[in-house]
N, C-alpha and C. Protein backbone atom coordinates (compact mmCIF):
# COMPACT_ATOMS: atom_id res chain seq x y z
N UNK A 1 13.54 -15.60 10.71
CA UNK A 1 13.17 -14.25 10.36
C UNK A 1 12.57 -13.59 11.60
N UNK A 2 12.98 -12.41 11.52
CA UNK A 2 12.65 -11.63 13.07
C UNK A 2 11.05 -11.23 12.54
N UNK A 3 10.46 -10.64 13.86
CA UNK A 3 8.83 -10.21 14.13
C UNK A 3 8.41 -9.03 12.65
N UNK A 4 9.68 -8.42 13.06
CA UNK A 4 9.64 -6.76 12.01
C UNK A 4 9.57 -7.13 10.75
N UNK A 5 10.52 -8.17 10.57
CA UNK A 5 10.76 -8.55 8.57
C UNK A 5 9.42 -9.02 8.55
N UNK A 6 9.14 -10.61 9.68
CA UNK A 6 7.72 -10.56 9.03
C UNK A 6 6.59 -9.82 8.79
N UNK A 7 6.29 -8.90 9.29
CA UNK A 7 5.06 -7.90 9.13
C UNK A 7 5.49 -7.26 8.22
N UNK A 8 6.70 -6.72 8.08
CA UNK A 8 7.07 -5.64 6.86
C UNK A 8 6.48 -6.03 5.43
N UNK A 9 6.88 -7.38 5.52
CA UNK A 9 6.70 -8.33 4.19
C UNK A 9 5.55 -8.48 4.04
N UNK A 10 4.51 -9.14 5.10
CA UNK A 10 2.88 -9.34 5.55
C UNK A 10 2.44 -7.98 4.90
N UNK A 11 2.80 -6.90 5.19
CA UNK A 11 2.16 -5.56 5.02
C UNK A 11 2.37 -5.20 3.75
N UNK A 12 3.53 -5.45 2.73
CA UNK A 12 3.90 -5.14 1.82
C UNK A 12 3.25 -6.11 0.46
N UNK A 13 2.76 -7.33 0.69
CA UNK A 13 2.08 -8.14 0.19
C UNK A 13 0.56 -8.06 0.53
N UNK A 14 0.52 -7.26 1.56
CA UNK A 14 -1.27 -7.18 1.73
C UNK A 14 -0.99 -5.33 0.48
N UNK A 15 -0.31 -5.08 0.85
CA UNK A 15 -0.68 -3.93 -0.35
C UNK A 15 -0.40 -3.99 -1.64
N UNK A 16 0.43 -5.18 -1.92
CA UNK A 16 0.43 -5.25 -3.34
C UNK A 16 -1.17 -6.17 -3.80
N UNK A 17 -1.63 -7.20 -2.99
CA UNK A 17 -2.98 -7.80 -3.52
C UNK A 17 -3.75 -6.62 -3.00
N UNK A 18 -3.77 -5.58 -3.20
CA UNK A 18 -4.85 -4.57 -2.38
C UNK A 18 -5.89 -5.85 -1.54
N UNK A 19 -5.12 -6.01 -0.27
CA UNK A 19 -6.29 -6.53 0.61
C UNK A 19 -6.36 -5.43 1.89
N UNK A 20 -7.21 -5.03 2.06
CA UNK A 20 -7.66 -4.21 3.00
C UNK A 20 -7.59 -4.96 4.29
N UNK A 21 -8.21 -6.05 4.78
CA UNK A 21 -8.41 -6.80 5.68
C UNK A 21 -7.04 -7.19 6.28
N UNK A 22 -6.29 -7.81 5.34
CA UNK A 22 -4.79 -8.09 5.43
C UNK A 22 -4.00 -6.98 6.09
N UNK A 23 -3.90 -6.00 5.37
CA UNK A 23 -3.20 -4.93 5.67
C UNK A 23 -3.83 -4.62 7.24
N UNK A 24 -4.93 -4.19 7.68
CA UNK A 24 -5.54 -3.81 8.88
C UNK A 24 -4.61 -4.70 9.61
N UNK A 25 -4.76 -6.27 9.29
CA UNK A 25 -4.64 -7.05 10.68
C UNK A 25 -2.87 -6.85 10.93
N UNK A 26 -2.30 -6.94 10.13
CA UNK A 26 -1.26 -6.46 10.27
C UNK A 26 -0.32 -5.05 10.80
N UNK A 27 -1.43 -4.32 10.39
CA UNK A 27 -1.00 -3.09 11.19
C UNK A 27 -1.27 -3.13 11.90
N UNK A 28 -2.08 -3.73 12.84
CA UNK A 28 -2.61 -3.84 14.19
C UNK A 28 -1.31 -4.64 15.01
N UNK A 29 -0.41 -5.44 14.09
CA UNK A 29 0.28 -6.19 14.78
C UNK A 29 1.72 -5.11 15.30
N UNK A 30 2.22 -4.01 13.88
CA UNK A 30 2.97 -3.69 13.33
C UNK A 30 4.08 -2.65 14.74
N UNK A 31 2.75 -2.07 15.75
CA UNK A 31 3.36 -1.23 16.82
C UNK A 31 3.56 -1.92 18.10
N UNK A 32 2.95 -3.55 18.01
CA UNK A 32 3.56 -4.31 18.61
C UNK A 32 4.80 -4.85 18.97
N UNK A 33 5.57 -4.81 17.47
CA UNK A 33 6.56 -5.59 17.63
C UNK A 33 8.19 -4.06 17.13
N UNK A 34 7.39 -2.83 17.34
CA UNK A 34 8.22 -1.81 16.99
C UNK A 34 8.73 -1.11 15.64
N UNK A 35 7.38 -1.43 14.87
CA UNK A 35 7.61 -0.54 13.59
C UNK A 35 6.81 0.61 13.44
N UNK A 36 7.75 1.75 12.81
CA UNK A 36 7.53 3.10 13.21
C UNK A 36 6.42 3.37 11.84
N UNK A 37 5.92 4.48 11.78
CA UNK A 37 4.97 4.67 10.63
C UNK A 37 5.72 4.87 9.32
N UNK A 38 7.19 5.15 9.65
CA UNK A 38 7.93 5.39 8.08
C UNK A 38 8.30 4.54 7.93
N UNK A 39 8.47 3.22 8.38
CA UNK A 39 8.99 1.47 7.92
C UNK A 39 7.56 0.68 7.12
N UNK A 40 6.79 1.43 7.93
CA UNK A 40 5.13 0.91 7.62
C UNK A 40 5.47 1.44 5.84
N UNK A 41 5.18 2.92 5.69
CA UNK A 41 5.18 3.50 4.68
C UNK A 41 6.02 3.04 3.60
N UNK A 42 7.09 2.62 4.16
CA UNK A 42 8.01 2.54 3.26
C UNK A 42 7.74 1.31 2.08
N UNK A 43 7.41 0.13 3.20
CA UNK A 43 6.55 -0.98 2.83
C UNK A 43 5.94 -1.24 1.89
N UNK A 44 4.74 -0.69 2.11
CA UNK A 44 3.85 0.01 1.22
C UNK A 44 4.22 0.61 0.10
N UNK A 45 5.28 1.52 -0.30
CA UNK A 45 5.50 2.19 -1.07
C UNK A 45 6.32 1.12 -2.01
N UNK A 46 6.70 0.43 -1.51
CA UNK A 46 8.26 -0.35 -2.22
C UNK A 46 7.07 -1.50 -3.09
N UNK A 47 5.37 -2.13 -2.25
CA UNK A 47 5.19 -2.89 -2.83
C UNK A 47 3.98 -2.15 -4.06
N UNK A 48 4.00 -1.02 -3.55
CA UNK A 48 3.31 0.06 -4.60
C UNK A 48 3.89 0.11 -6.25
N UNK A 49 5.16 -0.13 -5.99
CA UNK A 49 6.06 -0.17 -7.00
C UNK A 49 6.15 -1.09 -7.65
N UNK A 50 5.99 -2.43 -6.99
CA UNK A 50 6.10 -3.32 -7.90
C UNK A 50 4.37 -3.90 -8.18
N UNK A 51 3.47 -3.22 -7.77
CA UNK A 51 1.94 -3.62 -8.26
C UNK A 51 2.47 -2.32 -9.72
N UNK A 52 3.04 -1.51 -9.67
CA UNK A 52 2.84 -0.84 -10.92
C UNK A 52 3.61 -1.39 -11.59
N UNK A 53 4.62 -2.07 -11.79
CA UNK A 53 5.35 -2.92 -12.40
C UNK A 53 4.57 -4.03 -13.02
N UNK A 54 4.02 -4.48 -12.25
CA UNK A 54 3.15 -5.64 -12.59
C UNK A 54 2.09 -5.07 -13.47
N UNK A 55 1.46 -4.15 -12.91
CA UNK A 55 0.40 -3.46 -14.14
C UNK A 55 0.89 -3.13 -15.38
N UNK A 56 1.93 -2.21 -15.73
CA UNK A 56 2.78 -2.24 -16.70
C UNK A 56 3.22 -2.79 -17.99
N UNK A 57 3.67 -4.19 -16.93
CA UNK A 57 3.96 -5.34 -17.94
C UNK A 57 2.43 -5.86 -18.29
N UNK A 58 0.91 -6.30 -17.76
CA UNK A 58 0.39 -6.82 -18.46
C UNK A 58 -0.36 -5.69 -19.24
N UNK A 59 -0.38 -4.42 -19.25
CA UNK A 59 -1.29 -3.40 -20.33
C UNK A 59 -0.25 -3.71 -21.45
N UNK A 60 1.10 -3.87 -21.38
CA UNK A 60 1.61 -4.21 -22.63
C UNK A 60 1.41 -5.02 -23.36
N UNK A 61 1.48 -6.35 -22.49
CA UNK A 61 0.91 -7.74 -23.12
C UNK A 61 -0.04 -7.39 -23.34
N UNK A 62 -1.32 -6.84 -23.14
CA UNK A 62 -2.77 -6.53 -23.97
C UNK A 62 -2.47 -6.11 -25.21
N UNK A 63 -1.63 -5.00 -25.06
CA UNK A 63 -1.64 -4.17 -26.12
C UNK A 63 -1.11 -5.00 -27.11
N UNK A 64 -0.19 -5.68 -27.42
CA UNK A 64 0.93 -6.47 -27.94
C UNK A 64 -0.21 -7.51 -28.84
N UNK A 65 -0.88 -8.11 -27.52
CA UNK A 65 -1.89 -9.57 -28.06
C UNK A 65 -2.89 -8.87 -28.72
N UNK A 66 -4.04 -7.56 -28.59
CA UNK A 66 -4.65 -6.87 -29.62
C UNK A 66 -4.18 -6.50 -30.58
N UNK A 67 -2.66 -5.79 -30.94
CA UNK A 67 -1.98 -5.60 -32.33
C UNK A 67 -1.81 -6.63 -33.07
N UNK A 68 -1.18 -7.70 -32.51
CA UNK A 68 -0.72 -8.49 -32.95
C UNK A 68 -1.39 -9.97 -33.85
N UNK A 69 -3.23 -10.24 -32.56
CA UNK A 69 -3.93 -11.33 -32.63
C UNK A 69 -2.52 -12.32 -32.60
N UNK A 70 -2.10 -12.45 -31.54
CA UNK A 70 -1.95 -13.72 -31.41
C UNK A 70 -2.70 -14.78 -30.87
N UNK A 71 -2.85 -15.97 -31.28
CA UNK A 71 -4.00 -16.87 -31.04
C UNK A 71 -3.34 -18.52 -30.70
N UNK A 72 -2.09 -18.61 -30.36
CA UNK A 72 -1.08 -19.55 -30.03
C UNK A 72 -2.05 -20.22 -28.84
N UNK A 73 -2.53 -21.68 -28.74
CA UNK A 73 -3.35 -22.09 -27.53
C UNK A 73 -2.63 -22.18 -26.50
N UNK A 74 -2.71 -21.87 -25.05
CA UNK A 74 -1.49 -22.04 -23.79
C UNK A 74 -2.57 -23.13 -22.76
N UNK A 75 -1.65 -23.91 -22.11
CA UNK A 75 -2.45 -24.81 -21.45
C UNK A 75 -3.54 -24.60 -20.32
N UNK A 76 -3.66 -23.39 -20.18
CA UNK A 76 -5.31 -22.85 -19.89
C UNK A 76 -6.12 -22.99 -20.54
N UNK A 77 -5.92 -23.07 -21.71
CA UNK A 77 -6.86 -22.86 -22.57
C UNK A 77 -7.22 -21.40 -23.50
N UNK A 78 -6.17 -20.58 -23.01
CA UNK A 78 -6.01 -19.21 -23.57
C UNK A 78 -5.38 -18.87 -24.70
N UNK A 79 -5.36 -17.63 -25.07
CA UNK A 79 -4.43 -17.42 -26.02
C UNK A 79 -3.37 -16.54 -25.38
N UNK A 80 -2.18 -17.47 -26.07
CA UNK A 80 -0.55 -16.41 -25.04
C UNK A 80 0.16 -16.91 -26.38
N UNK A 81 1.17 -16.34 -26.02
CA UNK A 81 2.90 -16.64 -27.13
C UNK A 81 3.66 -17.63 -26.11
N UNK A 82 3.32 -17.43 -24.71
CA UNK A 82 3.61 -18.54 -23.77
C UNK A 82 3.00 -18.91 -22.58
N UNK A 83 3.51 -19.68 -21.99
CA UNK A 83 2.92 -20.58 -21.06
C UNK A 83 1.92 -19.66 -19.79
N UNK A 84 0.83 -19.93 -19.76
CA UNK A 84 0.47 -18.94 -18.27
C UNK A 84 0.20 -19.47 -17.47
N UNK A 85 0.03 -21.23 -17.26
CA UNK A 85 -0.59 -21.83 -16.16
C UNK A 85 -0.12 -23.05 -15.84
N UNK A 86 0.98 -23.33 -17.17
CA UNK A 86 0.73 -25.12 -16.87
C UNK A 86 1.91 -25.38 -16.29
């Protein structure tokens, strides 16, 4: 994998865990190796999309497991309809 994919990806995963720190060190790397501010952005935006994706799907599952009370034990020790950990 070339310099660019990795940071793109580095940058796009520091913004989907909102890590601040992550993201910095990476952009610090990002005009090093020749990425422009709209590859940066783009990044960002693409992993923007899938943190709302991800939010999405679990306000549903809330909503779903409060209507519903499901109380099925999952090997966390939680309550799911399926597996969340094991």
């Amino acid at each position: 994998m070339d310099a660019k994919t990795r940071i793109l990806i580095s940058l796009g995963a520091a913004t989907a865990a909102n890590c601040v720190p992550c993201f910095e060190h990476y952009f610090g790397q990002a005009q090093g190796v020749g990425l422009t501010s709209e590859e940066i952005k783009e990044a960002a935006d693409i992993a923007d999309k899938v943190k709302k994706g991800a939010q999405m799907a679990i306000r549903k599952t809330i909503g779903d497991l409060v209507e519903e009370g499901v109380t099925t034990e999952a090997p966390c020790g939680g309550a799911s309809d399926r597996p969340c950990c094991g």
